[in-house]
Protein backbone atom coordinates (compact mmCIF):
# COMPACT_ATOMS: atom_id res chain seq x y z
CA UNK A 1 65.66 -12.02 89.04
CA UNK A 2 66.58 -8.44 89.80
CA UNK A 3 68.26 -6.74 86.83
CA UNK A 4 71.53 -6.07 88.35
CA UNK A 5 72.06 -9.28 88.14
CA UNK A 6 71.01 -9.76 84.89
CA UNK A 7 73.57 -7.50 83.55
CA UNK A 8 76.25 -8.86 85.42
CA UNK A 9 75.38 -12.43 83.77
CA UNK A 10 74.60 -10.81 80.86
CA UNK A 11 71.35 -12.87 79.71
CA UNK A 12 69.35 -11.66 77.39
CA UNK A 13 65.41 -11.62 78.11
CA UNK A 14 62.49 -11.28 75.68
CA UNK A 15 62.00 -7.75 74.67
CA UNK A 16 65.82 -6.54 75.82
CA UNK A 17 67.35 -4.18 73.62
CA UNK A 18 70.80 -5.54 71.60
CA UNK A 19 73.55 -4.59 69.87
CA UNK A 20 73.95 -7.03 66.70
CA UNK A 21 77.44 -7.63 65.77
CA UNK A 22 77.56 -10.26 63.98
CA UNK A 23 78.42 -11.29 60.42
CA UNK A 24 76.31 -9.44 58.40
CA UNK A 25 78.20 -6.13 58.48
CA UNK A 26 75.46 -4.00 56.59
CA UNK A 27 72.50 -4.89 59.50
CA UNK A 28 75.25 -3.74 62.54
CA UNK A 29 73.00 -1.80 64.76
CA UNK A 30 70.41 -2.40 67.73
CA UNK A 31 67.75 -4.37 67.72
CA UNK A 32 64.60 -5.78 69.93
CA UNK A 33 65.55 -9.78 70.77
CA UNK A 34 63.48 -12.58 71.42
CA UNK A 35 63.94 -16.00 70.73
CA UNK A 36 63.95 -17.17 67.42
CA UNK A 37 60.49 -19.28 66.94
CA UNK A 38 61.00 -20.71 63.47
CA UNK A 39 60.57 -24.17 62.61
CA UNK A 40 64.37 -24.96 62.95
CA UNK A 41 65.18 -23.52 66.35
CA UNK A 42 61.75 -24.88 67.52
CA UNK A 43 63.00 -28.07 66.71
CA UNK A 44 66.72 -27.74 68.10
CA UNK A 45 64.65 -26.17 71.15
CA UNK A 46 62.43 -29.88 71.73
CA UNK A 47 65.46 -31.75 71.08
CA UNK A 48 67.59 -29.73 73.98
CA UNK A 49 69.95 -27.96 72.17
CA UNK A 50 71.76 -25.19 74.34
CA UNK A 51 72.36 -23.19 71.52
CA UNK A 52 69.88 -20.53 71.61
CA UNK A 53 69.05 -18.25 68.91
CA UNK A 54 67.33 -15.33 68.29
CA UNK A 55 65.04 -13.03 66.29
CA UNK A 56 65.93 -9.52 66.12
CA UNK A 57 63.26 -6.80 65.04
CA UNK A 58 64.27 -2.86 64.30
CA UNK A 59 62.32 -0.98 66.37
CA UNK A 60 62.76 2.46 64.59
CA UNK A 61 61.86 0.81 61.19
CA UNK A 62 59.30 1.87 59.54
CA UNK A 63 57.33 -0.98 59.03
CA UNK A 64 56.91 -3.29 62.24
CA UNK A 65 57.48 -6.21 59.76
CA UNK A 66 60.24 -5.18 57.81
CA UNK A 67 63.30 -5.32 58.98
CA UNK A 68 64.02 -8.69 61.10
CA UNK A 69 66.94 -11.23 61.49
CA UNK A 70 66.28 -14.52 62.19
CA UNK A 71 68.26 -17.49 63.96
CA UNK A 72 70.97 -14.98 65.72
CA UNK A 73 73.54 -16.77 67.22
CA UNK A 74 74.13 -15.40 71.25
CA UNK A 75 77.73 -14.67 70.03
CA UNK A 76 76.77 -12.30 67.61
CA UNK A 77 74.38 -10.20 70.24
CA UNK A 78 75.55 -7.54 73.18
CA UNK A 79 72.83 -6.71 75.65
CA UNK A 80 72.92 -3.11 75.15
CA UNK A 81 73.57 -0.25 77.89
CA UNK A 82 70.97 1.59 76.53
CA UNK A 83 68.65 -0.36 78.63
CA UNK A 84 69.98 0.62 82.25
């Protein structure tokens, strides 16, 4: 799929840079997304669940491991313009 028409669609890919907006106001900011692999969403994956979440990793943190969400709803992510 080309990426124009990714971004017109505006799916999200593993490894796309986002813009998290969602609930918890003090994490705002962009993030690296791929889908979420924990045990819940693995599980709501196998059972065919079209809500797809994701698991967002800082990549200007410090520590690779540090700062991550987990189980992002697609509502609260933006594919960012910052990838174009």
């Amino acid at each position: 799929m080309s990426d124009t028409l990714l971004r017109t669609l505006d799916l999200i890919e593993p490894g796309d840079l986002v813009m998290y907006h969602g609930s918890i106001l003090d994490r705002h900011g962009l993030y690296l997304a791929k889908p979420c692999d924990c045990f819940y969403c693995a599980r709501a994956d196998y059972l065919g669940s079209d809500d797809i979440r994701y698991r967002l990793t800082d990549p200007y943190a410090d520590d690779p491991n540090g700062l991550t969400l987990r189980c992002v709803r697609r509502q609260s992510i933006t594919r960012s313009t910052a990838n174009a």
